[in-house]
Protein backbone atom coordinates (compact mmCIF):
# COMPACT_ATOMS: atom_id res chain seq x y z
CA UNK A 1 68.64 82.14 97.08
CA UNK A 2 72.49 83.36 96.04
CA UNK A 3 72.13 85.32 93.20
CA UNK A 4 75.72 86.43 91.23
CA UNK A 5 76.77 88.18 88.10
CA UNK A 6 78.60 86.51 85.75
CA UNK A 7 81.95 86.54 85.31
CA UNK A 8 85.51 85.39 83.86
CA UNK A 9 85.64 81.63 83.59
CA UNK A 10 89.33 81.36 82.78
CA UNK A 11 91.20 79.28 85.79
CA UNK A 12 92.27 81.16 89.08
CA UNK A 13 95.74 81.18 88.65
CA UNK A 14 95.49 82.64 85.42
CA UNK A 15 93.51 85.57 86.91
CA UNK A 16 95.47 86.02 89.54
CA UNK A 17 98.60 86.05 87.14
CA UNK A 18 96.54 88.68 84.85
CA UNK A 19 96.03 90.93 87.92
CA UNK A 20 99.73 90.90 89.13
CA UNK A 21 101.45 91.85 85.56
CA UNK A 22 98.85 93.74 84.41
CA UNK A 23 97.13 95.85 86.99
CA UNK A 24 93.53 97.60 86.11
CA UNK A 25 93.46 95.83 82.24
CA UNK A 26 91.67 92.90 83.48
CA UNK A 27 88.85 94.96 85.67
CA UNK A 28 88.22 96.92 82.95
CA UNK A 29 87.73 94.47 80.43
CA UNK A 30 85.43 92.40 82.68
CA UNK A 31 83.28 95.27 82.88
CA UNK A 32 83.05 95.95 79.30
CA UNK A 33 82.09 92.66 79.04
CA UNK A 34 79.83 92.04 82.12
CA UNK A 35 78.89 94.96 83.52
CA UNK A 36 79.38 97.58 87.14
CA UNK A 37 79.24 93.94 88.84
CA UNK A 38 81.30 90.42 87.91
CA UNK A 39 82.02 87.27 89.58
CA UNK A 40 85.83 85.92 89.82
CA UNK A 41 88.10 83.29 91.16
CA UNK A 42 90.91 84.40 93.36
CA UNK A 43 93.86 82.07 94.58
CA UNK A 44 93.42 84.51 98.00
CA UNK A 45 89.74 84.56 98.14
CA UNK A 46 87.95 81.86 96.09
CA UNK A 47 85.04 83.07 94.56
CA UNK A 48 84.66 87.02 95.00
CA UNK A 49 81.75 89.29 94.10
CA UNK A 50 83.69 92.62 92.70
CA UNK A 51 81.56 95.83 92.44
CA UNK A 52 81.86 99.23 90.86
CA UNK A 53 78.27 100.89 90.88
CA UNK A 54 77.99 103.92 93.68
CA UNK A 55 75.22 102.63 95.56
CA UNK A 56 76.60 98.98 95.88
CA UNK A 57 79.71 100.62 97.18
CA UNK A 58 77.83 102.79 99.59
CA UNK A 59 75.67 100.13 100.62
CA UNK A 60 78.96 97.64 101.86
CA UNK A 61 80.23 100.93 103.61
CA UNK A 62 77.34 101.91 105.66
CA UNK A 63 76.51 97.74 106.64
CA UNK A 64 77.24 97.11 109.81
CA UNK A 65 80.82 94.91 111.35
CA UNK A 66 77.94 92.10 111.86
CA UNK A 67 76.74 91.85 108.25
CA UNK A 68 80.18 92.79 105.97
CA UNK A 69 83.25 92.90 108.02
CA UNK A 70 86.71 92.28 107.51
CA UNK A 71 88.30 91.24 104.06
CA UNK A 72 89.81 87.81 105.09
CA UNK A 73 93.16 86.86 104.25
CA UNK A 74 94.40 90.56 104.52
CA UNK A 75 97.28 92.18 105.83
CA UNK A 76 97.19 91.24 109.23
CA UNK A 77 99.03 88.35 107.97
CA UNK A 78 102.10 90.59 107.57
CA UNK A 79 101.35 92.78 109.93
CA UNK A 80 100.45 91.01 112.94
CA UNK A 81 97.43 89.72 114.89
CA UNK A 82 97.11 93.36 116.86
CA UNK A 83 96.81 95.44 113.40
CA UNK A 84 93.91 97.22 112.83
CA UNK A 85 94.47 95.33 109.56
CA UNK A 86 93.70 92.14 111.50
CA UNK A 87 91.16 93.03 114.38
CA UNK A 88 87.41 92.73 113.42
CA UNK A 89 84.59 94.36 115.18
CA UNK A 90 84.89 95.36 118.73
CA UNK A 91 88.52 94.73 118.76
CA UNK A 92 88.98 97.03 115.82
CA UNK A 93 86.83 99.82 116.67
CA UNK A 94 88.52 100.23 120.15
CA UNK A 95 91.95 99.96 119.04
CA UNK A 96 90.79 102.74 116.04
CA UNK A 97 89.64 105.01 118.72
CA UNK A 98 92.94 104.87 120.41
CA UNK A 99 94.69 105.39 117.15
CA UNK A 100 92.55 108.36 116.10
CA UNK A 101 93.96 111.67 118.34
CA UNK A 102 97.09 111.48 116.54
CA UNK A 103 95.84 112.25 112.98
CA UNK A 104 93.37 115.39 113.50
CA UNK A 105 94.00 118.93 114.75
CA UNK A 106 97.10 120.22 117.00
CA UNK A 107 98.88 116.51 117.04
CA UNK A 108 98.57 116.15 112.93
CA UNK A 109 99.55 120.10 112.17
CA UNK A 110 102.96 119.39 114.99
CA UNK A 111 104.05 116.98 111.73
CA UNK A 112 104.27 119.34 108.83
CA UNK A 113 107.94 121.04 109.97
CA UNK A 114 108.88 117.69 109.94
CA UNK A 115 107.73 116.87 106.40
CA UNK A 116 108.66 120.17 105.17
CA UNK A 117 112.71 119.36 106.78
CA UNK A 118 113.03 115.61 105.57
CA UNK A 119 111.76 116.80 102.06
CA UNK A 120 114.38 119.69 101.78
CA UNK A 121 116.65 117.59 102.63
CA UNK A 122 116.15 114.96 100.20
CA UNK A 123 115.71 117.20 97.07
CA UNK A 124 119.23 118.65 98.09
CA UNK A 125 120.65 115.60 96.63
CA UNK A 126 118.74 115.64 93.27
CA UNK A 127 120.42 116.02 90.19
CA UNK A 128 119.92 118.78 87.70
CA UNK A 129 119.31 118.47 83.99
CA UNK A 130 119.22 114.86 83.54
CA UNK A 131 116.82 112.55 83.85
CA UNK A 132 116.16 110.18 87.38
CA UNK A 133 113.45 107.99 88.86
CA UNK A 134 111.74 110.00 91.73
CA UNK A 135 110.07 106.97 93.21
CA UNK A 136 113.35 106.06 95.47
CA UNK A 137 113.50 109.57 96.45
CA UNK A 138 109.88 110.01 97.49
CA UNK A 139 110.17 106.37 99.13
CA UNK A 140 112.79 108.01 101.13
CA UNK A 141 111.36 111.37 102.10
CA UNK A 142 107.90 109.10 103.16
CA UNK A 143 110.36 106.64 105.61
CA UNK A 144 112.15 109.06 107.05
CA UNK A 145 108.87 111.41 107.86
CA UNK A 146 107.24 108.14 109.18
CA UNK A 147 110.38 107.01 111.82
CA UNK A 148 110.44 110.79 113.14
CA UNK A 149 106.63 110.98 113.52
CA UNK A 150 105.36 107.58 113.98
CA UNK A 151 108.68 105.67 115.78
CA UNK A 152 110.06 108.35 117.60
CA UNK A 153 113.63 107.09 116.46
CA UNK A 154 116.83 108.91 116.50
CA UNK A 155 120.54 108.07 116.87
CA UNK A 156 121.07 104.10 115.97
CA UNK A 157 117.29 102.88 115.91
CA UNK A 158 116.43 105.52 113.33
CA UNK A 159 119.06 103.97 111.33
CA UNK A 160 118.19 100.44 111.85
CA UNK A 161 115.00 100.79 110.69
CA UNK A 162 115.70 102.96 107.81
CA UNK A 163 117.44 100.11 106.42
CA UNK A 164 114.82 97.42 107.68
CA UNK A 165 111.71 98.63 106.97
CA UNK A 166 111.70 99.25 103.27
CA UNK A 167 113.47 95.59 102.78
CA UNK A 168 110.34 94.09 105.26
CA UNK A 169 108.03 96.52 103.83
CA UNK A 170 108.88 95.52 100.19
CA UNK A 171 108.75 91.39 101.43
CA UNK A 172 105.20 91.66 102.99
CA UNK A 173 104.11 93.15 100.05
CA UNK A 174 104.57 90.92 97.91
CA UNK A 175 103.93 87.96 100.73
CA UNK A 176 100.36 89.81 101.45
CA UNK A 177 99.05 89.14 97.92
CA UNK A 178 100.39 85.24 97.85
CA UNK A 179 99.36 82.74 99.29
CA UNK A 180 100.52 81.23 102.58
CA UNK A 181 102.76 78.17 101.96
CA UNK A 182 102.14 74.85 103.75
CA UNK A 183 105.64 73.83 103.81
CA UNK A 184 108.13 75.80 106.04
CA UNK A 185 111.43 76.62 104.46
CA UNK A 186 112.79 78.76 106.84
CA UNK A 187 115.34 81.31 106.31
CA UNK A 188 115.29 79.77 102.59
CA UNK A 189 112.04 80.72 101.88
CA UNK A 190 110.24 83.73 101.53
CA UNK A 191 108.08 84.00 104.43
CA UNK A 192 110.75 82.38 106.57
CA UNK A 193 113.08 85.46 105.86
CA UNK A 194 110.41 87.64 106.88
CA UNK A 195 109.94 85.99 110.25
CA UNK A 196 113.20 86.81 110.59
CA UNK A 197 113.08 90.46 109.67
CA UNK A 198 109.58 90.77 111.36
CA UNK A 199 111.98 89.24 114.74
CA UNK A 200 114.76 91.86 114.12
CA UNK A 201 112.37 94.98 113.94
CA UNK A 202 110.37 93.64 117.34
CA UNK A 203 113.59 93.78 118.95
CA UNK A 204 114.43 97.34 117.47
CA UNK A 205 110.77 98.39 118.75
CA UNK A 206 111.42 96.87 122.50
CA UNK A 207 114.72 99.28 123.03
CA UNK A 208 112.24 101.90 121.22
CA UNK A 209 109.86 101.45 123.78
CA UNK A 210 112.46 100.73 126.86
CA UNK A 211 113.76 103.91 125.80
CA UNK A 212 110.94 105.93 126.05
CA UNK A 213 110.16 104.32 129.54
CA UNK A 214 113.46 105.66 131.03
CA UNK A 215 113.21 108.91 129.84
CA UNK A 216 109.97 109.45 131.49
CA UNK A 217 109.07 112.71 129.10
CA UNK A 218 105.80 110.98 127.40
CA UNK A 219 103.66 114.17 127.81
CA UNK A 220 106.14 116.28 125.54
CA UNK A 221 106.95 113.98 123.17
CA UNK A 222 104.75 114.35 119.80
CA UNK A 223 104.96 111.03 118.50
CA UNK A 224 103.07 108.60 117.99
CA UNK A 225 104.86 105.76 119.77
CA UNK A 226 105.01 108.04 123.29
CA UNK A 227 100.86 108.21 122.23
CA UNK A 228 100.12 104.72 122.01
CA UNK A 229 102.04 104.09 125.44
CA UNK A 230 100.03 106.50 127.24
CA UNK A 231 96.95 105.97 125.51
CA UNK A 232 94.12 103.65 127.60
CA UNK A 233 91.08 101.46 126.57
CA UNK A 234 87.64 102.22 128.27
CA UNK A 235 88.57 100.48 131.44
CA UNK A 236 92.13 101.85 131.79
CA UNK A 237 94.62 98.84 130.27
CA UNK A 238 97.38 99.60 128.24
CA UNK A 239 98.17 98.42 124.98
CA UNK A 240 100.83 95.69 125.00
CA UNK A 241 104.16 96.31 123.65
CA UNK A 242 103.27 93.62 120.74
CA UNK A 243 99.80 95.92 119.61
CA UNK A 244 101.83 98.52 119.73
CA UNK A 245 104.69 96.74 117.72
CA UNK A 246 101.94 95.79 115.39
CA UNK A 247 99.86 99.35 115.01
CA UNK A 248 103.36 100.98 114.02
CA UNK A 249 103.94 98.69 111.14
CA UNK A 250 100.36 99.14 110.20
CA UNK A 251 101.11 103.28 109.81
CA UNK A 252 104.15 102.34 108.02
CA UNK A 253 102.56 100.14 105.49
CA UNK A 254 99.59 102.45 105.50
CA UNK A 255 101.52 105.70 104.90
CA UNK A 256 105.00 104.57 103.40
CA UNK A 257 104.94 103.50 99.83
CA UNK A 258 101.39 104.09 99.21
CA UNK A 259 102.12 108.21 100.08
CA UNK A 260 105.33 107.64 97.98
CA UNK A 261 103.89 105.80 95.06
CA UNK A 262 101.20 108.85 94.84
CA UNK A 263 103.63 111.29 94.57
CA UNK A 264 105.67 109.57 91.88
CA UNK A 265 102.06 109.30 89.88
CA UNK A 266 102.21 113.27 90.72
CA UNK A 267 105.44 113.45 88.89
CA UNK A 268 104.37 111.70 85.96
CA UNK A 269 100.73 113.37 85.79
CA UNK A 270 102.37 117.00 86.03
CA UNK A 271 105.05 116.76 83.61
CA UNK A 272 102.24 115.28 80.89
CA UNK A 273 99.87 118.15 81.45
CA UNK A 274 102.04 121.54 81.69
CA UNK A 275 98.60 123.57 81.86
CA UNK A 276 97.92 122.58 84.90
CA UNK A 277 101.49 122.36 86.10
CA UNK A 278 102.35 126.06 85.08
CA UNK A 279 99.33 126.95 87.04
CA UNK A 280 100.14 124.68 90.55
CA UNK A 281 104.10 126.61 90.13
CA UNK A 282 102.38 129.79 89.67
CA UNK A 283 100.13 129.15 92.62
CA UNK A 284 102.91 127.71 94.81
CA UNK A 285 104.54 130.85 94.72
CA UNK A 286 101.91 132.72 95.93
CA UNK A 287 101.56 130.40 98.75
CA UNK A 288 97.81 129.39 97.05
CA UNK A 289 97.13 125.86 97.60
CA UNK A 290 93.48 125.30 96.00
CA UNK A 291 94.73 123.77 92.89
CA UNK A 292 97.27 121.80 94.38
CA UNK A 293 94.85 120.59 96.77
CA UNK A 294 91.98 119.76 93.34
CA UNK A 295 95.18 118.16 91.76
CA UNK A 296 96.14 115.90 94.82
CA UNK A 297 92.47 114.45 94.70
CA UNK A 298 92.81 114.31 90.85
CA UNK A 299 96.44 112.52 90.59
CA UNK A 300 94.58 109.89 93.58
CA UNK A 301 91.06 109.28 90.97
CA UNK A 302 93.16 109.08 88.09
CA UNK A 303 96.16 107.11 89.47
CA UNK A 304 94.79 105.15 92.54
CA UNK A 305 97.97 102.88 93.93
CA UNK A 306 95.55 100.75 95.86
CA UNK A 307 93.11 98.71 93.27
CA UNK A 308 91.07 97.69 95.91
CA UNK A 309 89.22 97.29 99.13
CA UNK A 310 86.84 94.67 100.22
CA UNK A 311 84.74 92.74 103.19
CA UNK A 312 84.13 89.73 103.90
CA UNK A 313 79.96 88.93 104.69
CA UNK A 314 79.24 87.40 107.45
CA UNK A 315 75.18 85.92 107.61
CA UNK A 316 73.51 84.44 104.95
CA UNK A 317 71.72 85.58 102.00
CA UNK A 318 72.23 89.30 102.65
CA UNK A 319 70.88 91.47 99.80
CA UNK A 320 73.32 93.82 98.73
CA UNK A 321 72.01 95.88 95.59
CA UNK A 322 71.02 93.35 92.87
CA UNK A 323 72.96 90.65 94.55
CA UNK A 324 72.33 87.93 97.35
CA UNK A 325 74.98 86.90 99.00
CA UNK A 326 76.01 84.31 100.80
CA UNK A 327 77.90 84.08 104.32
CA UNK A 328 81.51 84.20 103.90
CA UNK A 329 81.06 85.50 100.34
CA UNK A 330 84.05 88.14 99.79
CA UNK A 331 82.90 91.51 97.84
CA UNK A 332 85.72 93.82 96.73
CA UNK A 333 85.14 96.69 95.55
CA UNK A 334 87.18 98.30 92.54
CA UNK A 335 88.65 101.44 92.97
CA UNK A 336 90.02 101.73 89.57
CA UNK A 337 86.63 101.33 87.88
CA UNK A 338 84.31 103.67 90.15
CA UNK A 339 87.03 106.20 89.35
CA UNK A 340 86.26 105.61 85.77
CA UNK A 341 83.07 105.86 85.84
CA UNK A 342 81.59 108.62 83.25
CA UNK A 343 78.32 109.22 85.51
CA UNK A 344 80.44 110.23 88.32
CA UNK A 345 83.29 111.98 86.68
CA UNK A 346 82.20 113.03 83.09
CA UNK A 347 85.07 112.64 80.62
CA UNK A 348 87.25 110.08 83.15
CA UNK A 349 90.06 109.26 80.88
CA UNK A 350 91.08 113.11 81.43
CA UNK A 351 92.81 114.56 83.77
CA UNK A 352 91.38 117.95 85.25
CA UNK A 353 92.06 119.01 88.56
CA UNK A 354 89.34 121.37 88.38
CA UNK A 355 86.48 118.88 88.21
CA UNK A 356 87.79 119.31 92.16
CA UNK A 357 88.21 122.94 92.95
CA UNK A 358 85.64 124.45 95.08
CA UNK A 359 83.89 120.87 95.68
CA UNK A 360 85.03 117.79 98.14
CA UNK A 361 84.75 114.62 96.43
CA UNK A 362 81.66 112.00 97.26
CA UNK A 363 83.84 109.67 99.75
CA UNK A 364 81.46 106.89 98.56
CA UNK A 365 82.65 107.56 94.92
CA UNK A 366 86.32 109.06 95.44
CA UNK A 367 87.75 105.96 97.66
CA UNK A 368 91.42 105.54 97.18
CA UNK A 369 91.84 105.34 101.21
CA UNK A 370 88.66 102.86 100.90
CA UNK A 371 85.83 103.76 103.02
CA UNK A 372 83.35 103.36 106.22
CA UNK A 373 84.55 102.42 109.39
CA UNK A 374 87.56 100.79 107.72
CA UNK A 375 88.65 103.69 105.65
CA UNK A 376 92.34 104.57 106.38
CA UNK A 377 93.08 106.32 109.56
CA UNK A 378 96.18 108.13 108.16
CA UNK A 379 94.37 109.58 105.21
CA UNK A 380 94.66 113.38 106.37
CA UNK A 381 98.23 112.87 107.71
CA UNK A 382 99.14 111.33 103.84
CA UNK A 383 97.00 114.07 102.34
CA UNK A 384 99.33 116.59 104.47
CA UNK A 385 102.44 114.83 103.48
CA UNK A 386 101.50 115.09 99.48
CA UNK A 387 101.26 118.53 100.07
CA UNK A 388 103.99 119.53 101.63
CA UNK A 389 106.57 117.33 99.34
CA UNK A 390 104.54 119.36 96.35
CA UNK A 391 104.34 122.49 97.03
CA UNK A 392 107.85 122.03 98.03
CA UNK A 393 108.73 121.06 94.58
CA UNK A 394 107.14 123.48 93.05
CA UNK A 395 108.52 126.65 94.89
CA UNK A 396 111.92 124.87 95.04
CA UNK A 397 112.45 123.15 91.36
CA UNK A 398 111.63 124.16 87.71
CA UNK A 399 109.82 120.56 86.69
CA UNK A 400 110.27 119.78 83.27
CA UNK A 401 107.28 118.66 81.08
CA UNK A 402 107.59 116.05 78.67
CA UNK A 403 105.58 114.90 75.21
CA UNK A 404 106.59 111.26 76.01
CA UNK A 405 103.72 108.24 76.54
CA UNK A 406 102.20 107.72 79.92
CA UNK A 407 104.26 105.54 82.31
CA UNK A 408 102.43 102.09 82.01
CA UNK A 409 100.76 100.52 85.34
CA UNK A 410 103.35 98.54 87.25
CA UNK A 411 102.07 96.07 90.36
CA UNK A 412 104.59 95.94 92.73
CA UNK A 413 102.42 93.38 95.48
CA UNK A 414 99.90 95.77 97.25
CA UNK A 415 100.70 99.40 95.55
CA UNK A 416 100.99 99.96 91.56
CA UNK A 417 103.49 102.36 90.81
CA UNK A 418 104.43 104.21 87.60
CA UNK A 419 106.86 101.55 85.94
CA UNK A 420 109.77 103.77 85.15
CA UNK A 421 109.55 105.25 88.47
CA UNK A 422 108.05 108.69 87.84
CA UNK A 423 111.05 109.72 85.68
CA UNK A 424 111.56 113.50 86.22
CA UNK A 425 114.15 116.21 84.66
CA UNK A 426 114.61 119.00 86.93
CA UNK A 427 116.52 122.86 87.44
CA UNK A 428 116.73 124.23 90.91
CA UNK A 429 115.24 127.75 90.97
CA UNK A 430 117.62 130.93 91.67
CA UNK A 431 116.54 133.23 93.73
CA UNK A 432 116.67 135.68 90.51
CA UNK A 433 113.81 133.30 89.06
CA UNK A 434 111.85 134.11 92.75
CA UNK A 435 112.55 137.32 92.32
CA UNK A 436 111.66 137.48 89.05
CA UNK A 437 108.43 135.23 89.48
CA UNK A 438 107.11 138.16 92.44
CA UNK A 439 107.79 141.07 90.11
CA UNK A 440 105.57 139.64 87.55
CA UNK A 441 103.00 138.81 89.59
CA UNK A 442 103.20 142.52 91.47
CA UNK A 443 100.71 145.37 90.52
CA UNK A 444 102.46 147.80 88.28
CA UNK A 445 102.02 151.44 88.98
CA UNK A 446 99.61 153.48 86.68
C-alpha cells in the first residue's frame, strides 16, 4: 500500500508560481508545517514526494538505476537526447565513464593556467571605488574558461559561441523548468527560437569538430572535445558527432552559470562577514588555501544555486524510509532544507567556514552537485574554478565589506542567484600594499 506525507493542498500552478518568485520560502514553510518529508503538486511532475531527512536522502542515492532512476522531464529536454542529463541506466553509465578522465588528475590540473589567465583578464576591466554587479563578470570568466577547456574554440568559433551560448543557455533555462507547449509557434515562440539557436550552435560544433579532424593533433590537444573524439565504448565505437554535440552543452550548463552564480553568492557572503574575509585575504597571501577551501563548501551549504535533485521510481511499492512508493512516483530531494538542518550543521542560519576546516563534508548531507551515480561529473573541475577566481580576488583586489541586508533569493529558471547580482566595491592592490602585507607577516629580528 502507497503510503505519503501530507502536504500543500493549494492548486499546482500556484505552487509552481510560489517556487519560481520565491525560491527556498515555500520548502521551508512546508516543513515547518509538515515535517523532513511533504507531498506536492508540480505542473512538471504531478504529484512529487520531496525529502530532507539524511537517511531518506542516502537511501535514493545508494538504490539502484532499476529501482530510482532518472528524474523525468529533466534537462535532456534542452539538452538533447545524448546528455547524460537524458540517458538512463546503461546508456548513462557508459557515456559517464567516457566522460570521467577529463575531470581527475593530470587532464583536470592542465585547466587551472587557463582559469587563472581568463580570470586576470576579466578583473582588468573592473572598476574601482564604485559599486557593480559581479554576476556578469563571473558569468564571463566561467564561459570563456568553459570554450577554451571544454570546446577547444579559438579564432571565429570561440566568438560565435561566446555570444550564443549564454543567450541559449539563459533560454533553456528557463524552457527546462516550463512546461512543453502543445502548439508550435515557431520562431515566435519560445521553444521555437531555441530550436533555432540549438540549430545554429550544432552547426558551430560540426566546423568544431571538422576542424579538429584536419588537424590530426588529437593526442596533444587537452580539451575536452579532442577527448570525446578519441574516446571509445567497450567494444570500440565512437561517439557520434550529435552525443558529442549534446555532452558539451551538458558541461556548459553543468559548469557555466551554476560555477558563476556560486561565486557571486561568494561575493555577497564575504563582504557580509569581514572576519572571515580578512582571514581568506590574509591567507591568500600566503598562498594558504584551507580556509578558502572550508569557505567554498560553506558559501555552497549556505547558498546552494541548485534547489534540487530528484529520481524518478521505477517498480512498485518500493519502501523508501517511512514512505511506500509507487512506480513512477517522482522523489526530489531538497537541497536547501538538508543544508538547514540543525542536526547536521548546528547553528545553520550562520555562516562559519570553519564548521569545514580540517573535515570533508558527509556527501549524503552536503549535496549541492546532488549525489550517487548521478552526482555531477564536473564537480572537482567547478570546485577548481571557484578557487582559482578567489584566491585570485583576494591576492589581486581589496574587497570591500558592507553592513547592508543580505541579497534576497532570486530564481532565474534552474540556478538562484543573488538578486542584485553580488554587488561588490573594490580597490586594486599596489604592490606597496604586497609589500607591505609580507613585511607584516615576516618574523622580526630579536
Amino acid at each position: 500500500m502507497t503510503t505519503l506525507p501530507p502536504g500543500p493542498s493549494t492548486p499546482r500552478l500556484m505552487q509552481a508560481v510560489a517556487a519560481l518568485t520565491k525560491p527556498g520560502r515555500g520548502f521551508s514553510r512546508a516543513r515547518e508545517r509538515y515535517g523532513d518529508a511533504f507531498t506536492i503538486n508540480s505542473p512538471l511532475f504531478g504529484r512529487a514526494l520531496v525529502i530532507s531527512d539524511a537517511g531518506e536522502i542516502k537511501q535514493l542515492f545508494q538504490a539502484g538505476a532499476d529501482i530510482a532512476d532518472n528524474l523525468e522531464p529533466n534537462l535532456g529536454r534542452v539538452l538533447g537526447p545524448g546528455s547524460l542529463f537524458a540517458l538512463a541506466g546503461d546508456e548513462h553509465r557508459k557515456q559517464r565513464k567516457l566522460l570521467v578522465p577529463p575531470f581527475h588528475g593530470r587532464r583536470l590540473a592542465a585547466y587551472e593556467q587557463i582559469m587563472e589567465q581568463e580570470t586576470l583578464r576579466e578583473f582588468a576591466t573592473w572598476p574601482q571605488n564604485r559599486q557593480f554587479e559581479t554576476l556578469p563578470s563571473m558569468m564571463r570568466i566561467t564561459i570563456n574558461i568553459i570554450l577554451r577547456t571544454v570546446f577547444g574554440a579559438e579564432g571565429a568559433e570561440f566568438e560565435q559561441l561566446r555570444d550564443l551560448l549564454p543567450r541559449l543557455g539563459k533560454l533553456g533555462s528557463l524552457l527546462a523548468v516550463l512546461p512543453v507547449p502543445r502548439v508550435d509557434w515557431g520562431r515566435w515562440s519560445p521553444w521555437g527560437r531555441f530550436r533555432l539557436m540549438r540549430e545554429e550552435y550544432d552547426a558551430i560544433i560540426e566546423r568544431l569538430i571538422a576542424k579538429a579532424e584536419r588537424d590530426g593533433d588529437l593526442d596533444n590537444r587537452e580539451d575536452i572535445l579532442a577527448l570525446l573524439l578519441q574516446a571509445r565504448y567497450d567494444d570500440g565505437t565512437a561517439m557520434s558527432h550529435r552525443d558529442i554535440a549534446d555532452q558539451l552543452l551538458t558541461l556548459l550548463s553543468a559548469g557555466h552559470e551554476t560555477t558563476a552564480t556560486t561565486l557571486a553568492w561568494a561575493v555577497e557572503r564575504l563582504r557580509r562577514h569581514p572576519d572571515v574575509l580578512r582571514d581568506l585575504t590574509e591567507e591568500a597571501r600566503t598562498d594558504g588555501k584551507t580556509l578558502l577551501e572550508a569557505s567554498i563548501l560553506e558559501i555552497q551549504r549556505t547558498r546552494p544555486v541548485i534547489d534540487m535533485v530528484g529520481r524518478r521510481i521505477r517498480t512498485d511499492q518500493v519502501r523508501l524510509g517511512r514512505w511506500t512508493l509507487p512506480a513512477g512516483m517522482t522523489v526530489l530531494v531538497s537541497i536547501g532544507l538538508i543544508h538547514q538542518d540543525p542536526a547536521l550543521f548546528p547553528d545553520p542560519q550562520r555562516f562559519d567556514p570553519h564548521r569545514f576546516v580540517g573535515t570533508k563534508p558527509d556527501l549524503y548531507q552536503w549535496i549541492p552537485f546532488g549525489g550517487g551515480a548521478r552526482r555531477c561529473i564536473g564537480a572537482a573541475f567547478a570546485t577548481m574554478e571557484m578557487s582559482v577566481v578567489l584566491r585570485t580576488l583576494l591576492r589581486e583586489w581589496d574587497l570591500a565589506p558592507t553592513t547592508l541586508p543580505d541579497e534576497p533569493w532570486h530564481s532565474r529558471g534552474i540556478a538562484t542567484a543573488p538578486a542584485k547580482g553580488g554587488l561588490a566595491i573594490v580597490r586594486k592592490r599596489t604592490l606597496y600594499d604586497q609589500h607591505a602585507t609580507r613585511s607584516a607577516d615576516a618574523p622580526t629580528a630579536s
